[in-house]
C-alpha atoms as a PDB file:
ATOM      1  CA  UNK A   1     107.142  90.065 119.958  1.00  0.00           C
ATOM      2  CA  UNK A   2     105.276  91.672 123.157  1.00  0.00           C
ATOM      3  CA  UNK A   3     108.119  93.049 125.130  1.00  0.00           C
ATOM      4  CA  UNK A   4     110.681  93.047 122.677  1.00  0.00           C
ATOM      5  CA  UNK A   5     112.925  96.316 122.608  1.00  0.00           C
ATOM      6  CA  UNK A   6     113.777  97.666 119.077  1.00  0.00           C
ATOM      7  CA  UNK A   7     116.972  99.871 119.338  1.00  0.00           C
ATOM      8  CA  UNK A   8     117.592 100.192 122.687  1.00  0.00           C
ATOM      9  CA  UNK A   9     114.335 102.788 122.670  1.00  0.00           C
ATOM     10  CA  UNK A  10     110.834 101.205 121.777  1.00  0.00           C
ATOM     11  CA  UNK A  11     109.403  98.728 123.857  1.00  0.00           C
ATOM     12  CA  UNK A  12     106.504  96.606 121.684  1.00  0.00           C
ATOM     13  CA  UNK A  13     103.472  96.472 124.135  1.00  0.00           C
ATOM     14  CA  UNK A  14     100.701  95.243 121.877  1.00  0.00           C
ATOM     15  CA  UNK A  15      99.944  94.635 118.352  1.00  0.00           C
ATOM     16  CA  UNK A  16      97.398  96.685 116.515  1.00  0.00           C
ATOM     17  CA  UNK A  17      94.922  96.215 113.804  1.00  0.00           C
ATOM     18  CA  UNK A  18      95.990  96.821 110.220  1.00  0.00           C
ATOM     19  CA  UNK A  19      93.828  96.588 106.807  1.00  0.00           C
ATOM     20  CA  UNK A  20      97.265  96.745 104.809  1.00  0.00           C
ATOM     21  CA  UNK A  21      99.720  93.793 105.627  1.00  0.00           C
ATOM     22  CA  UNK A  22     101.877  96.351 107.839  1.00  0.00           C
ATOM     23  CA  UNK A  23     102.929  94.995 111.233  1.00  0.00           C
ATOM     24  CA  UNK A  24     101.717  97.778 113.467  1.00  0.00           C
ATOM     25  CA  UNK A  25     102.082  97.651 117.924  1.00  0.00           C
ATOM     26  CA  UNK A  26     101.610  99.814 120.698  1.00  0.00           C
ATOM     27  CA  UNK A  27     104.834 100.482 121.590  1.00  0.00           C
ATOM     28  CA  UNK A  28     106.801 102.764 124.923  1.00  0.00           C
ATOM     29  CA  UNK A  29     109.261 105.177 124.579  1.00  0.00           C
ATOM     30  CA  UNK A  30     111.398 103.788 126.744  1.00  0.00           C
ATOM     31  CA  UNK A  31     113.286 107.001 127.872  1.00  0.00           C
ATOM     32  CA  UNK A  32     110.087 109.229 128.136  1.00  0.00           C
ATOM     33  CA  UNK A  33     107.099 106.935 128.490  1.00  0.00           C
ATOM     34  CA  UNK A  34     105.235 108.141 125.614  1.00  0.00           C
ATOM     35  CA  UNK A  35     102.855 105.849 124.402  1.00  0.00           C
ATOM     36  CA  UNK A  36     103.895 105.379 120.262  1.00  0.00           C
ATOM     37  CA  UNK A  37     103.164 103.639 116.940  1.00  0.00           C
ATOM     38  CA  UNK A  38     105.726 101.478 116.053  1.00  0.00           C
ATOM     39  CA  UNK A  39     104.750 100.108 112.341  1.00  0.00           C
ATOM     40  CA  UNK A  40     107.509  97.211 110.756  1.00  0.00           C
ATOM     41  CA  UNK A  41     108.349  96.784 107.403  1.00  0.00           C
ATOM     42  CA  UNK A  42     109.020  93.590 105.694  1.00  0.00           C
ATOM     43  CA  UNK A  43     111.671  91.522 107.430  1.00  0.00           C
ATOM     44  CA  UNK A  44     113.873  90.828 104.339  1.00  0.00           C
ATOM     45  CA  UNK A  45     114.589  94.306 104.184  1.00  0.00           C
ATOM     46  CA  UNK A  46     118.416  95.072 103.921  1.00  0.00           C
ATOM     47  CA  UNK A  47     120.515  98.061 104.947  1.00  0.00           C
ATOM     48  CA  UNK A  48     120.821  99.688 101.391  1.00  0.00           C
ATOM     49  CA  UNK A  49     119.221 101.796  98.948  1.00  0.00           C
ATOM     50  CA  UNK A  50     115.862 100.503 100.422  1.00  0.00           C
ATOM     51  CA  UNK A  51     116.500 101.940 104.123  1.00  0.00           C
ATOM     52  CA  UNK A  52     117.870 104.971 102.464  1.00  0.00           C
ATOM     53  CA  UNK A  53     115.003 106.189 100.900  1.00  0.00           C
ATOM     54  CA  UNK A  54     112.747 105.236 104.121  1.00  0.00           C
ATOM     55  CA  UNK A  55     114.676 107.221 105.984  1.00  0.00           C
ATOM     56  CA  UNK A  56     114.867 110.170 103.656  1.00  0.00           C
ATOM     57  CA  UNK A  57     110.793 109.693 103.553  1.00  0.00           C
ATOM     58  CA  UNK A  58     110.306 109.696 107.497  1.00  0.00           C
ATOM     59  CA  UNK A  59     113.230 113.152 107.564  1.00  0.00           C
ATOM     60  CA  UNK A  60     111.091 114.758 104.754  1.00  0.00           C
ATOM     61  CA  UNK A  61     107.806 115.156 107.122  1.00  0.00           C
ATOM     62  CA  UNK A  62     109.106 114.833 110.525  1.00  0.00           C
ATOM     63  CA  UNK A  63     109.412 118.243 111.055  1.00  0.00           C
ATOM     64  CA  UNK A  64     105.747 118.914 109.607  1.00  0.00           C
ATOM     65  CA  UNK A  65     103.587 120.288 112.546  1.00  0.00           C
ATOM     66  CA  UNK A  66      99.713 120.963 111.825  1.00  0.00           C
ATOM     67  CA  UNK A  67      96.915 119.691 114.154  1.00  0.00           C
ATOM     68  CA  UNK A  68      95.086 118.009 110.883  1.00  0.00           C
ATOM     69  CA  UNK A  69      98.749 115.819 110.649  1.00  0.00           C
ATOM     70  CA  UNK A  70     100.584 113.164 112.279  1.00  0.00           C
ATOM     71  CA  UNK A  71     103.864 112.408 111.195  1.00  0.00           C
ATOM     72  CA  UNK A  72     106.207 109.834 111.190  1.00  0.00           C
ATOM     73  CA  UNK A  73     108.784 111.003 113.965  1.00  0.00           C
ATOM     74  CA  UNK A  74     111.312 108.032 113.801  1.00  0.00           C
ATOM     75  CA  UNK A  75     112.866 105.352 111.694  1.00  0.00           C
ATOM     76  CA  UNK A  76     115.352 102.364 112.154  1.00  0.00           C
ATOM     77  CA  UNK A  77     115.864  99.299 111.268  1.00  0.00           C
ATOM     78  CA  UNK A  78     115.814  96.039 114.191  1.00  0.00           C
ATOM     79  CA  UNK A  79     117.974  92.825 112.683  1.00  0.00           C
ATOM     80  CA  UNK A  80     115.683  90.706 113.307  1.00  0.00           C
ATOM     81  CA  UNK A  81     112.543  92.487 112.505  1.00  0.00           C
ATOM     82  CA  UNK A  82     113.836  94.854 109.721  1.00  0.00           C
ATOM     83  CA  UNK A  83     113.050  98.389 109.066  1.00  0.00           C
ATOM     84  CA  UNK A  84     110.611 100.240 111.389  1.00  0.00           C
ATOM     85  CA  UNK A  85     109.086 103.759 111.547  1.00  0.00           C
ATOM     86  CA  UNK A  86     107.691 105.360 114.577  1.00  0.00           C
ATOM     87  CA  UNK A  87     104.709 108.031 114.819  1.00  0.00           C
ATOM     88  CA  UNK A  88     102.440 109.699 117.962  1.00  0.00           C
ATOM     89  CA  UNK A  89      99.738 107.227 119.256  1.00  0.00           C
ATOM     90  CA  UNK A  90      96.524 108.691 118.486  1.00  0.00           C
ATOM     91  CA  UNK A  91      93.402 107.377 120.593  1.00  0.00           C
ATOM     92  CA  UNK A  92      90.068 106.740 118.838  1.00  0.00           C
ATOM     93  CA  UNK A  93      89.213 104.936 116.216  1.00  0.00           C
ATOM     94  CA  UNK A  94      90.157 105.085 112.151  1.00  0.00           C
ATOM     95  CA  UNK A  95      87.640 105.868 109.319  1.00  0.00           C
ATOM     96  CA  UNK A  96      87.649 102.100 108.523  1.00  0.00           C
ATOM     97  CA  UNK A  97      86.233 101.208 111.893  1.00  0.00           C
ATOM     98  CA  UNK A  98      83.707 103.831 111.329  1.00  0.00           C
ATOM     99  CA  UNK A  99      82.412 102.899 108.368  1.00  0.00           C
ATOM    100  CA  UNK A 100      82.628  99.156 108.352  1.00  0.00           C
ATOM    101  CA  UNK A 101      82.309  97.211 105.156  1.00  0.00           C
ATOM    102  CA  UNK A 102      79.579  99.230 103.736  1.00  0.00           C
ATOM    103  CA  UNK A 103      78.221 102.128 106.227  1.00  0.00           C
ATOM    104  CA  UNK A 104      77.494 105.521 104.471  1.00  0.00           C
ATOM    105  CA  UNK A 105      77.884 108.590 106.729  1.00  0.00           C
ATOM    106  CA  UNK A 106      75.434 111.451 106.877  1.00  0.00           C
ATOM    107  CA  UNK A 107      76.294 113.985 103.936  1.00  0.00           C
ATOM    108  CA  UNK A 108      77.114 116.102 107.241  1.00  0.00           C
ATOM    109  CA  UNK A 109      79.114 114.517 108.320  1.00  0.00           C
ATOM    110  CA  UNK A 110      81.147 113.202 105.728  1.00  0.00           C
ATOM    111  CA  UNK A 111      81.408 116.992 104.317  1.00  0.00           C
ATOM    112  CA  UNK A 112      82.721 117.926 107.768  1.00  0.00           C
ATOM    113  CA  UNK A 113      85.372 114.891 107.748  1.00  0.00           C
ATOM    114  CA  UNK A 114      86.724 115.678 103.900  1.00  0.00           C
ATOM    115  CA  UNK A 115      87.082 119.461 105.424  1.00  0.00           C
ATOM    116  CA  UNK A 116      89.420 118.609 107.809  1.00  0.00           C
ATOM    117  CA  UNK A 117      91.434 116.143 105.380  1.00  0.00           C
ATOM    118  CA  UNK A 118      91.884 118.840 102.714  1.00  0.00           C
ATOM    119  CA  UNK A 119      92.872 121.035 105.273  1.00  0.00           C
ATOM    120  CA  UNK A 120      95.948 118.461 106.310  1.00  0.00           C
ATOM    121  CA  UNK A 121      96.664 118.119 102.406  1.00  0.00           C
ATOM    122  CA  UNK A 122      96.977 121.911 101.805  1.00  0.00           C
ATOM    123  CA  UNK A 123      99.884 121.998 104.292  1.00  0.00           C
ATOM    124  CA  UNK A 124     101.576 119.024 102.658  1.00  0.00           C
ATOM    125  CA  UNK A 125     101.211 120.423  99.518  1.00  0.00           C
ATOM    126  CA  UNK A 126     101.791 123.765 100.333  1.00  0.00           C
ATOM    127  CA  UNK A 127     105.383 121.763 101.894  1.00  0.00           C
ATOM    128  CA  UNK A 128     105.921 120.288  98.319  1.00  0.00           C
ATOM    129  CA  UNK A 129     105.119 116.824  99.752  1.00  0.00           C
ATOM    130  CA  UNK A 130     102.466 114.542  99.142  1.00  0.00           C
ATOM    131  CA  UNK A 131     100.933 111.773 101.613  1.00  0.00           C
ATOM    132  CA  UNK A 132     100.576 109.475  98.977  1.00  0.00           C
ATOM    133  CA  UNK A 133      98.937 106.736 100.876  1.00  0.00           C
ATOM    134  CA  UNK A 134      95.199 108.176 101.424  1.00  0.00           C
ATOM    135  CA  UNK A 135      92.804 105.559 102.954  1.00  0.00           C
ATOM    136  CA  UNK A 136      89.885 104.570 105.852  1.00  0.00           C
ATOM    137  CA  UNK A 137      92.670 103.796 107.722  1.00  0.00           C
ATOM    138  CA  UNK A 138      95.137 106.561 107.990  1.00  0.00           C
ATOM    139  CA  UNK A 139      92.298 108.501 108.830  1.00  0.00           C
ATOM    140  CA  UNK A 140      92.052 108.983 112.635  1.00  0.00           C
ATOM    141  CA  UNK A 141      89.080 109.839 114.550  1.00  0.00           C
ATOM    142  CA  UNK A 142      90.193 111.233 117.872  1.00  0.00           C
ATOM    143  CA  UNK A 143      87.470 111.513 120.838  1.00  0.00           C
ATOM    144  CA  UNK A 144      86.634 114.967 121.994  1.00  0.00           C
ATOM    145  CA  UNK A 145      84.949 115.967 125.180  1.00  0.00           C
ATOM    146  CA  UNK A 146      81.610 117.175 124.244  1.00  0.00           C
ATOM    147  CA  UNK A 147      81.795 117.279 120.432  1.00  0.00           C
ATOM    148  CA  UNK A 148      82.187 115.474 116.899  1.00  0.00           C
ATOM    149  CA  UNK A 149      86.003 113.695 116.732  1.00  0.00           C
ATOM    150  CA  UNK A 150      88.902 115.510 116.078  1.00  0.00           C
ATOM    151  CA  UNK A 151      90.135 114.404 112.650  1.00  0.00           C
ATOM    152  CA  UNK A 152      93.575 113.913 111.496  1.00  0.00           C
ATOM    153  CA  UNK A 153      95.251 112.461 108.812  1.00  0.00           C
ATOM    154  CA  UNK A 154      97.853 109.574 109.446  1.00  0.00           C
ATOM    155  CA  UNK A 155     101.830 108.643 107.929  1.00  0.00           C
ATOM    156  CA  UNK A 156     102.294 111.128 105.055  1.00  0.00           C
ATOM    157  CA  UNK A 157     104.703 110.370 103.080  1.00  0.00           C
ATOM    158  CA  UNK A 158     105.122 106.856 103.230  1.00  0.00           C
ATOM    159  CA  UNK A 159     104.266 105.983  99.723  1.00  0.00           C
ATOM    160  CA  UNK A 160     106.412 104.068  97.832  1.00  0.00           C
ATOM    161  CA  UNK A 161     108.768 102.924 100.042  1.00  0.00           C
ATOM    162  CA  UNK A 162     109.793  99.570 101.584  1.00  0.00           C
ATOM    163  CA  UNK A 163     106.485 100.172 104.426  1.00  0.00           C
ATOM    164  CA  UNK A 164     104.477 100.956 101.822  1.00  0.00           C
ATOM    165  CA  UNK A 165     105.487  99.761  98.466  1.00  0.00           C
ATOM    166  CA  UNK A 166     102.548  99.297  96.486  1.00  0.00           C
ATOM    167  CA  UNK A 167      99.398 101.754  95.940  1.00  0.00           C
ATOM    168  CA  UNK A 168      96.011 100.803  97.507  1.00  0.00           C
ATOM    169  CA  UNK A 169      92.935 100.814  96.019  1.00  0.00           C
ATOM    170  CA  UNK A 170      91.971 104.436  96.370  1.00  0.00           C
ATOM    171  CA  UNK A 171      95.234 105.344  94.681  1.00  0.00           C
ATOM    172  CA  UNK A 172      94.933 107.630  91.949  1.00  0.00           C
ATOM    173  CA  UNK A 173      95.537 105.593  87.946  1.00  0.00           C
ATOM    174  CA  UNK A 174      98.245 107.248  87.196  1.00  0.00           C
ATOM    175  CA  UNK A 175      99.671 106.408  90.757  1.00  0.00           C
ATOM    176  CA  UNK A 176      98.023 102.434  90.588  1.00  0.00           C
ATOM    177  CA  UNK A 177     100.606 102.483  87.191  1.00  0.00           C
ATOM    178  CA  UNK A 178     103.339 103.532  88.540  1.00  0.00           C
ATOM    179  CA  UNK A 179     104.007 106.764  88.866  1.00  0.00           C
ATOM    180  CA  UNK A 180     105.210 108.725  91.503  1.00  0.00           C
ATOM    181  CA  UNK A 181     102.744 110.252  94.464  1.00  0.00           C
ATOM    182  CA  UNK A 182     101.554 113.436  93.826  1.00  0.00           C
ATOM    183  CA  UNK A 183      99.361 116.209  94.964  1.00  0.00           C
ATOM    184  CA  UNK A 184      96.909 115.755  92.575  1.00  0.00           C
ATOM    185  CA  UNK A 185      97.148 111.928  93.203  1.00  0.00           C
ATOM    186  CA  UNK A 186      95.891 113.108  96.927  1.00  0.00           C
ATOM    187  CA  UNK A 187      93.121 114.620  95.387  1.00  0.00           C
ATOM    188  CA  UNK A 188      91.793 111.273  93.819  1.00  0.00           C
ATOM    189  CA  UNK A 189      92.352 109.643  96.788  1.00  0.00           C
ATOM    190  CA  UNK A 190      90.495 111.986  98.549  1.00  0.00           C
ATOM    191  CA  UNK A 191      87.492 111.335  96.221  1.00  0.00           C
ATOM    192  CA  UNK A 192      87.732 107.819  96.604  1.00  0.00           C
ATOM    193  CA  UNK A 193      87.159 108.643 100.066  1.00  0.00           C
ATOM    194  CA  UNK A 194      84.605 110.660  99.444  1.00  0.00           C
ATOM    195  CA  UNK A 195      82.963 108.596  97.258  1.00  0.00           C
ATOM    196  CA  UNK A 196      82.794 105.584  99.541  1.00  0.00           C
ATOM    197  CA  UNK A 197      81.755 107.952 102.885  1.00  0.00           C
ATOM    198  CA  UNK A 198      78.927 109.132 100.795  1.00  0.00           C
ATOM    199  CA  UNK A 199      77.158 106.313  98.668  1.00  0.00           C
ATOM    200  CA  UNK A 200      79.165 103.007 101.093  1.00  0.00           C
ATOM    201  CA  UNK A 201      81.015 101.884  98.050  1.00  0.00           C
ATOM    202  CA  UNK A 202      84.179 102.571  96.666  1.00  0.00           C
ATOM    203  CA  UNK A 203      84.032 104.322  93.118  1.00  0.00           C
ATOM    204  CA  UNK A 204      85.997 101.720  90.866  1.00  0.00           C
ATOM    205  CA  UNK A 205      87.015 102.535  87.587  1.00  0.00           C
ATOM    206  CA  UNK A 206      83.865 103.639  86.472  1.00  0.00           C
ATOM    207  CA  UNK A 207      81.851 105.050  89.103  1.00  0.00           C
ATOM    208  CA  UNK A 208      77.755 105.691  89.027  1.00  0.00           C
ATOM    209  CA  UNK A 209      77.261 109.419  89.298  1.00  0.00           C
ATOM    210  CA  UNK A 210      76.871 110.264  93.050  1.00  0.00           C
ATOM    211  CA  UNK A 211      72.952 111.045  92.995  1.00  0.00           C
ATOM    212  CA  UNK A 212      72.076 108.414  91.142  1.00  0.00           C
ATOM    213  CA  UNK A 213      73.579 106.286  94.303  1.00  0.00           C
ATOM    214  CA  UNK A 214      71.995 108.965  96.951  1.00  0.00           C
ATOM    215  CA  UNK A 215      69.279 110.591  95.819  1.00  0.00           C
ATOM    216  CA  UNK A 216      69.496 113.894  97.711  1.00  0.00           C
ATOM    217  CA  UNK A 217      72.448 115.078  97.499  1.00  0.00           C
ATOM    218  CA  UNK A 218      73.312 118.989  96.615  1.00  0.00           C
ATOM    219  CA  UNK A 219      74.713 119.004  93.090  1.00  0.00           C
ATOM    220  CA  UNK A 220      77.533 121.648  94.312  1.00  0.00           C
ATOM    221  CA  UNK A 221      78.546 118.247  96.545  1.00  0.00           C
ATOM    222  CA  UNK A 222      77.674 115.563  93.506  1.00  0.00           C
ATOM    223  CA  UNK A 223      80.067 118.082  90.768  1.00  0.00           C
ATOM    224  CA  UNK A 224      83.208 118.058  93.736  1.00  0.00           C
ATOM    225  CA  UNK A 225      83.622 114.250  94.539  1.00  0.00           C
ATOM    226  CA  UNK A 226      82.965 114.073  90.481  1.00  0.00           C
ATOM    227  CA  UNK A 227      85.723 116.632  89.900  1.00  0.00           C
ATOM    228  CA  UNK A 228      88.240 115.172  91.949  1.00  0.00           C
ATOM    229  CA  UNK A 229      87.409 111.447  90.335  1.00  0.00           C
ATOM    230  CA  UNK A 230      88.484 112.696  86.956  1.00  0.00           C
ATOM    231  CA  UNK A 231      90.986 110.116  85.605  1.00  0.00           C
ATOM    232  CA  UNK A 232      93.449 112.879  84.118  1.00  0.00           C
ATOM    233  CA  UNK A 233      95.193 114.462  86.765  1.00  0.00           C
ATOM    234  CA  UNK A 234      95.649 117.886  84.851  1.00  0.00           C
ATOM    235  CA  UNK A 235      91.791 117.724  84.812  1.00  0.00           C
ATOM    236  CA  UNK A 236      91.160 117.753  88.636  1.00  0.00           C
ATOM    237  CA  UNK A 237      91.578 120.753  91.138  1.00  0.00           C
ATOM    238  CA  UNK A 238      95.078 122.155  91.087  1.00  0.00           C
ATOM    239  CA  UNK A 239      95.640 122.317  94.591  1.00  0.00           C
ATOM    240  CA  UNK A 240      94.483 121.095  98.006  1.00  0.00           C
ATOM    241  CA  UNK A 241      93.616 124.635  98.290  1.00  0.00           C
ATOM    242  CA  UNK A 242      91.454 124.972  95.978  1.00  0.00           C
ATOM    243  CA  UNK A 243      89.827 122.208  96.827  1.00  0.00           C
ATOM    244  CA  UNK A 244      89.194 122.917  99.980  1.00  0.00           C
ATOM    245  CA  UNK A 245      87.501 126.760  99.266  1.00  0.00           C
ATOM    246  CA  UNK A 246      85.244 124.866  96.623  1.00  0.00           C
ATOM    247  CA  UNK A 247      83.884 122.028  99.049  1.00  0.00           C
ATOM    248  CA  UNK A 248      82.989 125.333 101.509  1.00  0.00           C
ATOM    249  CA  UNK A 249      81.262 126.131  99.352  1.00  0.00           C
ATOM    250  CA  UNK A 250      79.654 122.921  98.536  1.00  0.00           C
ATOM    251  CA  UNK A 251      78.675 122.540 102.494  1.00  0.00           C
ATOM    252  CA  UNK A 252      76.723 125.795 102.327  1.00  0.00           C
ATOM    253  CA  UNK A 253      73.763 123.873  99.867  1.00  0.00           C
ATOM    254  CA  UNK A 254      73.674 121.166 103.179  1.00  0.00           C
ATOM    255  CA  UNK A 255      72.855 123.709 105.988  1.00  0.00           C
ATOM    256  CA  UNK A 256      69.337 123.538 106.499  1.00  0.00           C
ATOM    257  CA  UNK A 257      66.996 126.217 105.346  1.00  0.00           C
END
């Protein structure tokens, strides 16, 4: 497909990695030169309800702007190819590369990464919209002169529809069974994340308490990954917000004496 010009616009320069069956490529704007994500959907995909609500998905956040975000900015649909949606190239790497198949991060820096997420949720939320699709790899680690990487979170929004139809593993239960994305689905997802930047594992359905994994950690820290895990949704946080002030707070029991 290298070369191959989808709607007269994007040019598909090279294919990219992808930890969730999504065709993904380094694509051109043709009539800017901007270097973009092109991600494809599956082929079978018809004009119809299913390109409907992809498009109404990709309109929903593409006028989002927040440093902590990148957005979906385009969708179509190529013939031959089916439906495709189009997003800012980011350079770096994703929180998958970073932590491999089983890497814990310093409690420093993990604290310092689920800051910046929960910062990019709040503005969804605070939107009415949820990403839905939380994971290693929609989390982008972007290279700064001089400093730690510049985090952002990846494709809000996507969840659900024909790119992304089913939930991943750090989906939220009531999400895994069907229901719709929501805000306080985010805030599982973000524990999952949490979870596995913190003890290298994923929590599963019935996770070991946090300090029984890392033997250490400040129970401000332990109490807000456990908080966010909690399998009723009613029963976690009740806003992005919120979580955000209380893991602050949390960071404060890291600094060092």
């Amino acid at each position: 497909m290298h070369g191959r010009v989808l709607d007269g616009r994007y040019r598909l320069d090279a294919p990219l990695p992808s930890d969730d069956g999504i065709r993904a490529f380094r694509a051109t704007h043709l009539p800017t030169g901007a270097t973009v994500v092109v991600k494809l959907g599956p082929a079978t995909v018809a004009p119809g309800a299913a390109m409907r609500s992809l498009d109404e998905a990709v309109r929903a956040v593409a006028g989002v702007e927040h440093p902590r975000l990148v957005v979906p900015r385009d969708v179509g649909r190529d013939a031959h190819l089916g439906p495709f949606v189009v997003s800012p190239h980011v350079e770096g790497e994703t929180l998958r590369d970073r932590l491999g198949p089983a890497q814990r991060l310093p409690p420093e820096t993990a604290v310092s990464i689920l800051l910046a997420l929960a910062e990019g949720l709040a503005e969804l939320h605070d939107r009415g919209l949820a990403h839905g699709d939380l994971r290693p790899s929609r989390v982008a680690l972007q290279p700064q002169m001089g400093g730690p990487s510049f985090v952002r979170l990846l494709d809000p929004g996507l969840a659900g529809t024909a790119l992304v139809p089913t939930p991943s593993a750090y989906a939220a239960p009531e999400q895994r069974a069907g229901g719709a994305p929501t805000p306080r689905a985010d805030l599982f997802a973000l524990g999952s994340l949490a979870y596995e930047m913190l003890a290298g594992r994923r929590p599963g359905r019935n996770p070991q308490p946090l300090d029984a994994l890392v033997p250490g950690l400040p129970a401000a820290l332990v109490e807000w990954v456990a908080a966010l895990l909690r399998p009723r949704p009613e029963a976690r946080p009740p806003s992005a917000a919120a979580a955000l002030v209380a893991l602050e707070r949390a960071r404060v029991a890291l600094a060092p004496a």
